[in-house]
C-alpha atoms as a PDB file:
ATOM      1  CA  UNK A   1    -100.829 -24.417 -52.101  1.00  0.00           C
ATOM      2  CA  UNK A   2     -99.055 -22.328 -49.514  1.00  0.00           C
ATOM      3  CA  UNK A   3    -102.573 -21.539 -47.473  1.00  0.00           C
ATOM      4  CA  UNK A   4    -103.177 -25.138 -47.950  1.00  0.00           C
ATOM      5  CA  UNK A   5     -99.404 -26.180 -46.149  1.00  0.00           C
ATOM      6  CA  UNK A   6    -100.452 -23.772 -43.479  1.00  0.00           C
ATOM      7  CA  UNK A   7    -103.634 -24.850 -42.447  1.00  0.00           C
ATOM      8  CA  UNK A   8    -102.219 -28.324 -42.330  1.00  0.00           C
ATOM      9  CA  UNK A   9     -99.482 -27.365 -39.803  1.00  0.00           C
ATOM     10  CA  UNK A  10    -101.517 -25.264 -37.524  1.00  0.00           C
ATOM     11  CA  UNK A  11    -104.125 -28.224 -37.383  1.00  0.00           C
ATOM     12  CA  UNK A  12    -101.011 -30.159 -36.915  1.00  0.00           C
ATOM     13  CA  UNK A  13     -99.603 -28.502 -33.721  1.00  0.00           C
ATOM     14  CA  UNK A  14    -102.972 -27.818 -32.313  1.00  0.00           C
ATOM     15  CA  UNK A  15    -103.521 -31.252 -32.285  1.00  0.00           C
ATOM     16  CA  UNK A  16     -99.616 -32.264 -30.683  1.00  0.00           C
ATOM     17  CA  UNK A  17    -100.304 -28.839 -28.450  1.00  0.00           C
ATOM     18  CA  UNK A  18    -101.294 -31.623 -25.447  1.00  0.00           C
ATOM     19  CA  UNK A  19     -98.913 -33.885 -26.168  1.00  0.00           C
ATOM     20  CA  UNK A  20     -96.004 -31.059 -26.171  1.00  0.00           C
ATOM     21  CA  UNK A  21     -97.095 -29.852 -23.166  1.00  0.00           C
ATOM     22  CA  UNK A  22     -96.622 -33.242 -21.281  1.00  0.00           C
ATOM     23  CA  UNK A  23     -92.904 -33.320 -22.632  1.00  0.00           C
ATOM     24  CA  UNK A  24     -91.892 -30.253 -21.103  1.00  0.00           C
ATOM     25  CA  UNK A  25     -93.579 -30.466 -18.303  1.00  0.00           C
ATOM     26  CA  UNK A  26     -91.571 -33.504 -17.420  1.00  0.00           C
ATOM     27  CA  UNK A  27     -88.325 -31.189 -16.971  1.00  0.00           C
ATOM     28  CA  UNK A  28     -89.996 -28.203 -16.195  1.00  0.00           C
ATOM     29  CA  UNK A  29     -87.205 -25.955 -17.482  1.00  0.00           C
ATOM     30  CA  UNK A  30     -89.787 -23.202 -19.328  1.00  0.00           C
ATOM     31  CA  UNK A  31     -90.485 -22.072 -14.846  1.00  0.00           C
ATOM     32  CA  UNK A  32     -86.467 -20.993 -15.271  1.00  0.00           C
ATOM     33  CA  UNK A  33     -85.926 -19.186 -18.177  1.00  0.00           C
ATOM     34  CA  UNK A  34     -87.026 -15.721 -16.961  1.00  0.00           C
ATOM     35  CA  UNK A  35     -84.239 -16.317 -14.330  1.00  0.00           C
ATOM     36  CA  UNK A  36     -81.574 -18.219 -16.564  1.00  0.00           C
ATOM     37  CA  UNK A  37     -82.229 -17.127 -19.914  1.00  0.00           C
ATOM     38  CA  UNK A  38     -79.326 -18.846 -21.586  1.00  0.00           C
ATOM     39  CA  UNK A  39     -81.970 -22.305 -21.076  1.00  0.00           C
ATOM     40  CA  UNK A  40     -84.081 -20.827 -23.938  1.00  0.00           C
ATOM     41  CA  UNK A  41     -81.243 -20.146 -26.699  1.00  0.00           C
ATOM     42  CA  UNK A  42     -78.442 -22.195 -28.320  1.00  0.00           C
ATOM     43  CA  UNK A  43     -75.656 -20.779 -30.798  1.00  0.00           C
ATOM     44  CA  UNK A  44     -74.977 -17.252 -30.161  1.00  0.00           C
ATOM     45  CA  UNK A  45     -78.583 -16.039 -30.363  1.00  0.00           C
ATOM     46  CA  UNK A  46     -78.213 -14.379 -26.455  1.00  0.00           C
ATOM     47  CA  UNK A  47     -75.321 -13.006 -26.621  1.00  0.00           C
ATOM     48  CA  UNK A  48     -75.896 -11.334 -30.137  1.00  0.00           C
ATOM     49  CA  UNK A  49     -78.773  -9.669 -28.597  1.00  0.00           C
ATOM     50  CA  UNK A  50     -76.692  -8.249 -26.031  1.00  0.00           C
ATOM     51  CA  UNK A  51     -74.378  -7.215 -28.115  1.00  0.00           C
ATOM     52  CA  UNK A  52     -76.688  -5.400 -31.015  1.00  0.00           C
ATOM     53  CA  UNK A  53     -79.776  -4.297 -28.703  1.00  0.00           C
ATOM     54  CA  UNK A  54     -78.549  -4.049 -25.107  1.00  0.00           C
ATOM     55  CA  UNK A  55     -80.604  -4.025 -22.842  1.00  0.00           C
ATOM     56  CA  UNK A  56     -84.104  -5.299 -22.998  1.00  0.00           C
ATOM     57  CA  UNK A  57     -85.335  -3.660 -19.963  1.00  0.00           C
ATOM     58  CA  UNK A  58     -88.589  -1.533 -20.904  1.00  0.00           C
ATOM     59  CA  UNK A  59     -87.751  -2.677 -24.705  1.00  0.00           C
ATOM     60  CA  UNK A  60     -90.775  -4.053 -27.165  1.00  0.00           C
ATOM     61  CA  UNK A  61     -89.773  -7.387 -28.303  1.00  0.00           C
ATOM     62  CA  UNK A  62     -91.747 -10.212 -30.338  1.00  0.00           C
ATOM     63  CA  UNK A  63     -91.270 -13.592 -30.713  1.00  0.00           C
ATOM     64  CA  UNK A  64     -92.593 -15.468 -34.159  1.00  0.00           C
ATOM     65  CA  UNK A  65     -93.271 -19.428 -34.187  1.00  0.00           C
ATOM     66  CA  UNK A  66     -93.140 -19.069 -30.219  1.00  0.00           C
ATOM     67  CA  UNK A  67     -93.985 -22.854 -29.935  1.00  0.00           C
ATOM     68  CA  UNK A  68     -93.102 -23.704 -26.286  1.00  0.00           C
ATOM     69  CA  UNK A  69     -92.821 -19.949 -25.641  1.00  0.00           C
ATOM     70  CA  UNK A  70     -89.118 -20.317 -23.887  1.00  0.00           C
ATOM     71  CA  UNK A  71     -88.041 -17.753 -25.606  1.00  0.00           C
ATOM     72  CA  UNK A  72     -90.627 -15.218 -24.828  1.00  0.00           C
ATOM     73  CA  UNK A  73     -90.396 -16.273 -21.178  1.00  0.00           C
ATOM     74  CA  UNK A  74     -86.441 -15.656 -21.189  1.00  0.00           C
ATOM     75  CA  UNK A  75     -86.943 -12.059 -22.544  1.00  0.00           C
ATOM     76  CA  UNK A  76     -89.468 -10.989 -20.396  1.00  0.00           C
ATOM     77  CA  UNK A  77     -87.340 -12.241 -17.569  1.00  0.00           C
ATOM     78  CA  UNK A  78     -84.578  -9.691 -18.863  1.00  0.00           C
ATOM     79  CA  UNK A  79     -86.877  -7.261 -19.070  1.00  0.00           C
ATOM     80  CA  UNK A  80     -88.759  -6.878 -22.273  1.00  0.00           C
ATOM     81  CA  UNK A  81     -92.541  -6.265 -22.903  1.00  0.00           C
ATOM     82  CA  UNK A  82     -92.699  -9.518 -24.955  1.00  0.00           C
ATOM     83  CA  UNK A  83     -95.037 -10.403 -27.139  1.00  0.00           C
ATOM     84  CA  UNK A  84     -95.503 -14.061 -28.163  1.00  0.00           C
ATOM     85  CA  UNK A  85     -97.036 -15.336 -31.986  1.00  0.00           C
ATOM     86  CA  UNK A  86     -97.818 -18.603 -33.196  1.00  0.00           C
ATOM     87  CA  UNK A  87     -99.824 -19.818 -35.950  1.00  0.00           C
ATOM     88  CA  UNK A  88    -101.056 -22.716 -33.165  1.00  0.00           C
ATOM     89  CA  UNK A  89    -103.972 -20.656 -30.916  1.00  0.00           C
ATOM     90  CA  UNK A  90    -103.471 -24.538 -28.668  1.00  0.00           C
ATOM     91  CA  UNK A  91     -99.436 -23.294 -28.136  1.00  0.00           C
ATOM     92  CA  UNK A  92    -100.694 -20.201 -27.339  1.00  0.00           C
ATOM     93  CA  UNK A  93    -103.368 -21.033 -24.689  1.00  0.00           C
ATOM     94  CA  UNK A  94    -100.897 -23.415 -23.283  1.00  0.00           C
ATOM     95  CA  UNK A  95     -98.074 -20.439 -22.836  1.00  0.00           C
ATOM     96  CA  UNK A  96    -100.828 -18.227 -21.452  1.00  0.00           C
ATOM     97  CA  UNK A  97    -101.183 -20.055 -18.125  1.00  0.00           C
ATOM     98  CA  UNK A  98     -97.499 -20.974 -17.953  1.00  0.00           C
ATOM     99  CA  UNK A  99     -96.759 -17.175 -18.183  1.00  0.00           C
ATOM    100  CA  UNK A 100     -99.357 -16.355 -15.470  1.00  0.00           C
ATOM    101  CA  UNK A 101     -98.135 -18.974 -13.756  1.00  0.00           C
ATOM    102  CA  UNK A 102     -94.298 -17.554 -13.324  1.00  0.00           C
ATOM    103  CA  UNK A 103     -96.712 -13.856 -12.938  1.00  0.00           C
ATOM    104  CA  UNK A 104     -94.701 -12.757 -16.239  1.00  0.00           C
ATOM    105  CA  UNK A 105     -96.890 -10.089 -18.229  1.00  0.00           C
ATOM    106  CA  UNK A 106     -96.939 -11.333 -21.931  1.00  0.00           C
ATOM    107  CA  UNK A 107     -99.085 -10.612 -24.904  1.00  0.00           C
ATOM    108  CA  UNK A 108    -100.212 -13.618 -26.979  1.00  0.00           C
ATOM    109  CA  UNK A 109    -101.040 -13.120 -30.431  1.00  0.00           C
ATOM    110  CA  UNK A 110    -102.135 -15.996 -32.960  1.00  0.00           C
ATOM    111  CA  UNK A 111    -101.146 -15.288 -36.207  1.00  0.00           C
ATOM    112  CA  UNK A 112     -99.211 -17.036 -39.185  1.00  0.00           C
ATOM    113  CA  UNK A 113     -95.209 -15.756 -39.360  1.00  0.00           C
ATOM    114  CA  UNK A 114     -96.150 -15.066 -43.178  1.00  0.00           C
ATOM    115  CA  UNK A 115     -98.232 -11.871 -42.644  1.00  0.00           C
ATOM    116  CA  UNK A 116     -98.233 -11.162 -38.715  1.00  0.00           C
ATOM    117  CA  UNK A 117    -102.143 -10.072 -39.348  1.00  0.00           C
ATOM    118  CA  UNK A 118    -102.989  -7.719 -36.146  1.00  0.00           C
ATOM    119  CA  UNK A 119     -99.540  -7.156 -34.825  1.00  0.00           C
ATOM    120  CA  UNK A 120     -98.726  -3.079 -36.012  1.00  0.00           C
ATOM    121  CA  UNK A 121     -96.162  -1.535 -38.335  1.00  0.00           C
ATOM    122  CA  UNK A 122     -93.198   0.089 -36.779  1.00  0.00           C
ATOM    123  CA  UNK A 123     -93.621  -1.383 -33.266  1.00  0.00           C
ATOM    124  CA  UNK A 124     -90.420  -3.340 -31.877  1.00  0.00           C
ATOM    125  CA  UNK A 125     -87.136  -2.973 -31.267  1.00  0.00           C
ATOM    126  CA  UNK A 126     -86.492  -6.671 -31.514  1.00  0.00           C
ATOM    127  CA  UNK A 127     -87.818 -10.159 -33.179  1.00  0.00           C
ATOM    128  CA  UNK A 128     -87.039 -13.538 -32.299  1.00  0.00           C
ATOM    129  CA  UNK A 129     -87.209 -16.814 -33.579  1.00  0.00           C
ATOM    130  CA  UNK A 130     -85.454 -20.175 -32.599  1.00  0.00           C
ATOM    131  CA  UNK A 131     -84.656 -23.338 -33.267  1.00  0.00           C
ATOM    132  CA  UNK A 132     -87.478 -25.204 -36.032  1.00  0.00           C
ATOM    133  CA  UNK A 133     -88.808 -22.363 -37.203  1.00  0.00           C
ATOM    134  CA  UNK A 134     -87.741 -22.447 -40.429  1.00  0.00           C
ATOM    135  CA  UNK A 135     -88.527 -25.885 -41.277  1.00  0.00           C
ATOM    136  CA  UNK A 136     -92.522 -24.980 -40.668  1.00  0.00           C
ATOM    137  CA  UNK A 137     -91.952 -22.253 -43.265  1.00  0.00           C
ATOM    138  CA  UNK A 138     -93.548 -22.443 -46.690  1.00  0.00           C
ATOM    139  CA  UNK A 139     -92.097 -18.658 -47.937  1.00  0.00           C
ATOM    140  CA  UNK A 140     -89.790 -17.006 -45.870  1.00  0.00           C
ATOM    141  CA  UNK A 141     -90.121 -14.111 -47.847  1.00  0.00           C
ATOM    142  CA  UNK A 142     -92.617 -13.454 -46.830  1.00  0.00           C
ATOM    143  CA  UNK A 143     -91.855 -14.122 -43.245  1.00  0.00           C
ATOM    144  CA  UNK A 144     -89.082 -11.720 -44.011  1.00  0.00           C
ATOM    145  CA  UNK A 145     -91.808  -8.835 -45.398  1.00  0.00           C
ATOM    146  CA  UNK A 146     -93.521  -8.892 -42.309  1.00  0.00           C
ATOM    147  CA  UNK A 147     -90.748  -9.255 -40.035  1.00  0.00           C
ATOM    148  CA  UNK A 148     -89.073  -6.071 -41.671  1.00  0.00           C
ATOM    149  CA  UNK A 149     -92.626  -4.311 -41.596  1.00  0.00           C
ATOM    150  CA  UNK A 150     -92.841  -4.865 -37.324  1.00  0.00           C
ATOM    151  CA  UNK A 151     -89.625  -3.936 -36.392  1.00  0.00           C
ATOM    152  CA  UNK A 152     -89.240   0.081 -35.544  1.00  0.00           C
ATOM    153  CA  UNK A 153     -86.258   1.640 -37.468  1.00  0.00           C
ATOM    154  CA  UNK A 154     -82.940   0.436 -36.226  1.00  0.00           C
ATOM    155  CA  UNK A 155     -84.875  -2.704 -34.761  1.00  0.00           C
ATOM    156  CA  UNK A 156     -82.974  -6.276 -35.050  1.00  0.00           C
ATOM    157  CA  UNK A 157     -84.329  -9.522 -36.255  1.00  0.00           C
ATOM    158  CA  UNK A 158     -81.932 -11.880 -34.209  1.00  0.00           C
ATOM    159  CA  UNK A 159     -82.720 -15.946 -34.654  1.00  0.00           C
ATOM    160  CA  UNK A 160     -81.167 -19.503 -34.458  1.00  0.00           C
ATOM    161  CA  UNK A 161     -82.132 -22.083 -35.743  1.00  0.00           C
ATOM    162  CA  UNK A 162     -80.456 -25.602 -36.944  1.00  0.00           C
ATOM    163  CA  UNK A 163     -78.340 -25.221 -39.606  1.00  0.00           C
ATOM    164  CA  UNK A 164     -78.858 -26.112 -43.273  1.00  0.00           C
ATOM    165  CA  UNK A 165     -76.176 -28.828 -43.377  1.00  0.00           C
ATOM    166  CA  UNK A 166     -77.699 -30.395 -40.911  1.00  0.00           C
ATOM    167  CA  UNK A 167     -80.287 -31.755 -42.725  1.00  0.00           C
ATOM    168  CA  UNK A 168     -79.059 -33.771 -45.596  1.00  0.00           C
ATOM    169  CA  UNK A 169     -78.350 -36.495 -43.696  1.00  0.00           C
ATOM    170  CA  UNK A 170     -80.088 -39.940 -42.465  1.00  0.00           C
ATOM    171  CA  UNK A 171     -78.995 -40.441 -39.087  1.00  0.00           C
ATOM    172  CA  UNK A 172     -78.082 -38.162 -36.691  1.00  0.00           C
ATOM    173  CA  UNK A 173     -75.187 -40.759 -35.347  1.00  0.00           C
ATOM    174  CA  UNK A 174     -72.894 -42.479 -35.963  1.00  0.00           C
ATOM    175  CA  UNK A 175     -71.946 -42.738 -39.957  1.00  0.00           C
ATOM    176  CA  UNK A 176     -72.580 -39.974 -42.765  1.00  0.00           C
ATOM    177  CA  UNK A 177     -75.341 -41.305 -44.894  1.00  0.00           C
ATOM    178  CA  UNK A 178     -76.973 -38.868 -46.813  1.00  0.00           C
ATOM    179  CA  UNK A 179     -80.706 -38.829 -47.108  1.00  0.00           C
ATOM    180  CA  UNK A 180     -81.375 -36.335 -49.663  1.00  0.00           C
ATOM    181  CA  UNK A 181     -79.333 -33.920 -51.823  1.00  0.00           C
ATOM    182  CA  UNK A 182     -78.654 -30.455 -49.733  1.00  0.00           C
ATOM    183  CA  UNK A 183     -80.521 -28.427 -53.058  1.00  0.00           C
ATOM    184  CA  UNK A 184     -83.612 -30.783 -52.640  1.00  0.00           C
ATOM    185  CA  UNK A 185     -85.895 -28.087 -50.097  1.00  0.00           C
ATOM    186  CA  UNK A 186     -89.668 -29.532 -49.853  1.00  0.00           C
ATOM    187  CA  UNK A 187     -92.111 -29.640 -48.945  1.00  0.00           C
ATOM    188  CA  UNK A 188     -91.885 -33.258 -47.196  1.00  0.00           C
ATOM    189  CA  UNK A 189     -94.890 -34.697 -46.154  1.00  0.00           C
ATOM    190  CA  UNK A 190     -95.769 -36.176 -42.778  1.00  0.00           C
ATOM    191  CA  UNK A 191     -98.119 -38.034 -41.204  1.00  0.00           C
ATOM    192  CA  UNK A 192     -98.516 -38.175 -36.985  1.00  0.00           C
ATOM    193  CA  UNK A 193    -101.036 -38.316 -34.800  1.00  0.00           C
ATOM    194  CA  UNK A 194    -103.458 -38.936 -37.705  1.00  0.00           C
ATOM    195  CA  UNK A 195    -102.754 -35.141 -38.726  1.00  0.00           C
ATOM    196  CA  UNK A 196    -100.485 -34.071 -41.928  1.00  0.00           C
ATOM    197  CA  UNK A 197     -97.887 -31.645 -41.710  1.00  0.00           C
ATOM    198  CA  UNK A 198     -95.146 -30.173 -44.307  1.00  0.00           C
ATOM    199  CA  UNK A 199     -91.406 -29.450 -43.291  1.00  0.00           C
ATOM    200  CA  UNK A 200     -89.044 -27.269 -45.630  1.00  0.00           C
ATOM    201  CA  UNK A 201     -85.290 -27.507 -45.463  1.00  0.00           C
ATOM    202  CA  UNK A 202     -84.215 -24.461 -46.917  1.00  0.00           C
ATOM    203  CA  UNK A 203     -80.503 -23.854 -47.696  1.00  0.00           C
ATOM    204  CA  UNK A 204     -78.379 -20.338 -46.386  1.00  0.00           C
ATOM    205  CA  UNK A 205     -79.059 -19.141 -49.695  1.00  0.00           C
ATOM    206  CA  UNK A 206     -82.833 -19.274 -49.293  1.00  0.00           C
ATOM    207  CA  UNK A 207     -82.990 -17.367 -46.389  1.00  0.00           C
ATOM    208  CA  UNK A 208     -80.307 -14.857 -47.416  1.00  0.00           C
ATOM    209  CA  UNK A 209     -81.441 -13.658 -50.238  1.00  0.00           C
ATOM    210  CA  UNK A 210     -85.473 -13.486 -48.884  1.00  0.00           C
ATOM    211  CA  UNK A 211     -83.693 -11.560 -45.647  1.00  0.00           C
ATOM    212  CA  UNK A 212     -82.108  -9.164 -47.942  1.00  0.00           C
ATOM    213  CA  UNK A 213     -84.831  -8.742 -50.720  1.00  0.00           C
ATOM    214  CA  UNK A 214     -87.198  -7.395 -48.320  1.00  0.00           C
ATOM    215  CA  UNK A 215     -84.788  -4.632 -46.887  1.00  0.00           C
ATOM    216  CA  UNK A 216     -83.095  -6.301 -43.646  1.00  0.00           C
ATOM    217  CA  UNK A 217     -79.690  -5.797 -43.522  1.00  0.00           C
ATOM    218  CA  UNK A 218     -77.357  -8.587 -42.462  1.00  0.00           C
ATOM    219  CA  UNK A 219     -74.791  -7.357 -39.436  1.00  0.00           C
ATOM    220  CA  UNK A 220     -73.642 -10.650 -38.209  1.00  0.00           C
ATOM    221  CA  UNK A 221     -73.824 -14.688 -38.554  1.00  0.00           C
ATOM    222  CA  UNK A 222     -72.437 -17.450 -36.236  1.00  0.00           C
ATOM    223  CA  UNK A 223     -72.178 -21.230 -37.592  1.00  0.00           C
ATOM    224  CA  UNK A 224     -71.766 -23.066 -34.326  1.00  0.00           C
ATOM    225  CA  UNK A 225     -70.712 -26.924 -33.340  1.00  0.00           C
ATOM    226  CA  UNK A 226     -73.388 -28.435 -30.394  1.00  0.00           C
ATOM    227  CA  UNK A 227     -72.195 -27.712 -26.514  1.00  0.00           C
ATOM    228  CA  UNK A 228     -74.022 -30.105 -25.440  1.00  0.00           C
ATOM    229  CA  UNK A 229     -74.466 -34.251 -26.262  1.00  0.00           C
ATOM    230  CA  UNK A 230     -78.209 -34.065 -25.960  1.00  0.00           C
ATOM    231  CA  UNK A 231     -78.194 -32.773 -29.574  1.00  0.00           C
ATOM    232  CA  UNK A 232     -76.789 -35.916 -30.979  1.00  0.00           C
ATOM    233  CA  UNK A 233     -78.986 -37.873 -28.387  1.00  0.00           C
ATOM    234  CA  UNK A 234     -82.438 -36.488 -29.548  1.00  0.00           C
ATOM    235  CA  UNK A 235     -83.454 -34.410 -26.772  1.00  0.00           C
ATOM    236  CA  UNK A 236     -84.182 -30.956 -26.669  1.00  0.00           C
ATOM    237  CA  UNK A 237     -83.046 -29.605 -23.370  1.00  0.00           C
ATOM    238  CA  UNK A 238     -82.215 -32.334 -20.932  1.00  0.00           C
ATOM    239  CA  UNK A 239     -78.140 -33.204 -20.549  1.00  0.00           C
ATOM    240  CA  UNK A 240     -76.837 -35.001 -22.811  1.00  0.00           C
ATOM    241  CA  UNK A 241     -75.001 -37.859 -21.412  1.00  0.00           C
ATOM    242  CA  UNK A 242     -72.313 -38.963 -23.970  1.00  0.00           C
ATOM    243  CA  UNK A 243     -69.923 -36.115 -24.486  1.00  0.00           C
ATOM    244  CA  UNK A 244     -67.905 -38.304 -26.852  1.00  0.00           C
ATOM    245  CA  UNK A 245     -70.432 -37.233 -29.443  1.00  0.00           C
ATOM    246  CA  UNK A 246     -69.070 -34.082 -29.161  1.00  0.00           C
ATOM    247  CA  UNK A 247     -66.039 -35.020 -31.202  1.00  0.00           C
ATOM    248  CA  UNK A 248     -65.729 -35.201 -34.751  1.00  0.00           C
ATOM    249  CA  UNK A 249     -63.764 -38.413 -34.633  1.00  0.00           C
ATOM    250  CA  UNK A 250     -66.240 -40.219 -32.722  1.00  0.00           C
ATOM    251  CA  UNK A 251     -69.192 -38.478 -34.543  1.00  0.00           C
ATOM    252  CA  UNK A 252     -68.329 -37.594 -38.292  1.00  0.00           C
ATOM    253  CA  UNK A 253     -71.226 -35.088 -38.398  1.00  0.00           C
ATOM    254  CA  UNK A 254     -69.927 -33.158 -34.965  1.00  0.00           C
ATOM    255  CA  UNK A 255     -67.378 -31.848 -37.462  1.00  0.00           C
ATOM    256  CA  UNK A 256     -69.881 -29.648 -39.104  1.00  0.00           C
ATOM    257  CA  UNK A 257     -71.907 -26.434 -37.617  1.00  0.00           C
ATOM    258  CA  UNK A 258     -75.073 -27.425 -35.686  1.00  0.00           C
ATOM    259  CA  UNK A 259     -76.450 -23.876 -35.057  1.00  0.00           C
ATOM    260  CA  UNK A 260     -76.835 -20.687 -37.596  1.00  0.00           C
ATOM    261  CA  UNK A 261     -77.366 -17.590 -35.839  1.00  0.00           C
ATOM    262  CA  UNK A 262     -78.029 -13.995 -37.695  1.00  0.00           C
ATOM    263  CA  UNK A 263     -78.477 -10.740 -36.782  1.00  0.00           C
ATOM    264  CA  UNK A 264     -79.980  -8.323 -39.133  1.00  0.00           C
ATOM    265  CA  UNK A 265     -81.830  -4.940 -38.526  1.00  0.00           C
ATOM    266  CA  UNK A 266     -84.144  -2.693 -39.859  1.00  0.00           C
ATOM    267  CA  UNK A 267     -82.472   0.220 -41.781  1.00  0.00           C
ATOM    268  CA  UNK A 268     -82.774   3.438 -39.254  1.00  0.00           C
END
């Protein structure tokens, strides 16, 4: 069943691959992140890197479920020999020529976040993932096993991603309505662009206990409200334009943590 949830989301994003592409094209934001990498994280993802692996310059650093690749192109900007993995060779291909089109030397590497086939034991001193990641996840365990089996001793698995009580609810504005209990995980089925995928919603728990079962050890998390409207408004990186969503009183939901960020390394 979990093969089978797989396939169906890499034939999924290979087929919205094109479609992706024209959306962030139309702000053209991924040409700045080597020189502004704060563009390609939210929560506290870039400053916990700082903080736990310094700096990046000659550093070996991968990025897992690279998706639009803004990531990878912010930490080869600080200085990282980046490598970028997706399950979604379309992603990939698409990332390629942005990369050699901002002349940033990345390796691409498509392979599922469960197993990271062809990518070596023991080789970096930092993993990344961002925001949706998760949800694409049928075992993170397993994501977990293989993360833990890539990063050198002393290496840091450092990722944000929305946070679990986000997704309980309906709407994203204005009223509380809950769509589903916060226990109830997936998979949910969807159908779009006549292609099925499978989201998971897994709670803190979930992704503790997977993180810690296959020998990471936790060092730090940050639960963080959104700094920017364009959360509330549905768009990924453009401005939001109605701060008042920013406040709780105004927005019941702004009241609780938008962004879960954790650092965890690789016993040295």
């Amino acid at each position: 069943m979990m093969e089978n949830i797989s396939q169906s989301n890499r034939r999924y994003w290979d087929a919205l691959a094109s479609d992706w592409q024209s959306l962030r094209d139309q702000d053209q934001l991924w040409r700045r992140c080597p020189r502004q990498p704060e563009l390609a994280f939210e929560g506290e993802a870039l400053a916990f890197i700082h903080k736990f692996v310094g700096s990046l310059q000659g550093r070996r650093a991968l990025v897992i479920g690279s998706g639009d690749n803004y990531v990878a192109f912010a930490l080869s900007g600080l200085g990282a020999r980046a490598t970028s993995s997706d399950i979604s060779s379309r992603q990939l291909d698409i990332a390629r020529q942005r990369a050699g089109q901002l002349g940033l030397e990345i390796e691409f590497v498509c392979a599922d976040a469960a197993g990271l086939e062809g990518i070596q034991d023991n080789s970096f001193d930092l993993v990344c993932s961002s925001n949706g990641f998760f949800v694409w996840i049928a075992d993170p365990a397993r994501v977990f096993q293989a993360v833990q089996r890539v990063l050198r001793p002393g290496g840091f698995y450092i990722f944000y991603d929305i946070h679990p009580l986000m997704r309980p609810w309906k709407n994203l504005i204005p009223a509380l309505e809950m769509e589903k209990p916060y226990s109830e995980t997936g998979p949910f089925e969807h159908r779009d662009n006549e292609e099925t995928s499978y989201e998971f919603h897994w709670r803190l728990s979930d992704l503790f206990n997977a993180m810690c079962d296959a020998g990471l050890v936790l060092r730090q998390v940050a639960e963080s409200p959104a700094q920017d409207a364009r959360f509330w408004e549905g768009h990924a990186y453009p401005p939001g334009l109605d701060r008042s969503l920013l406040d709780w009183r105004a927005n019941p939901r702004a009241g609780l943590p938008v962004w879960l960020t954790v650092a965890a390394c690789k016993p040295g």
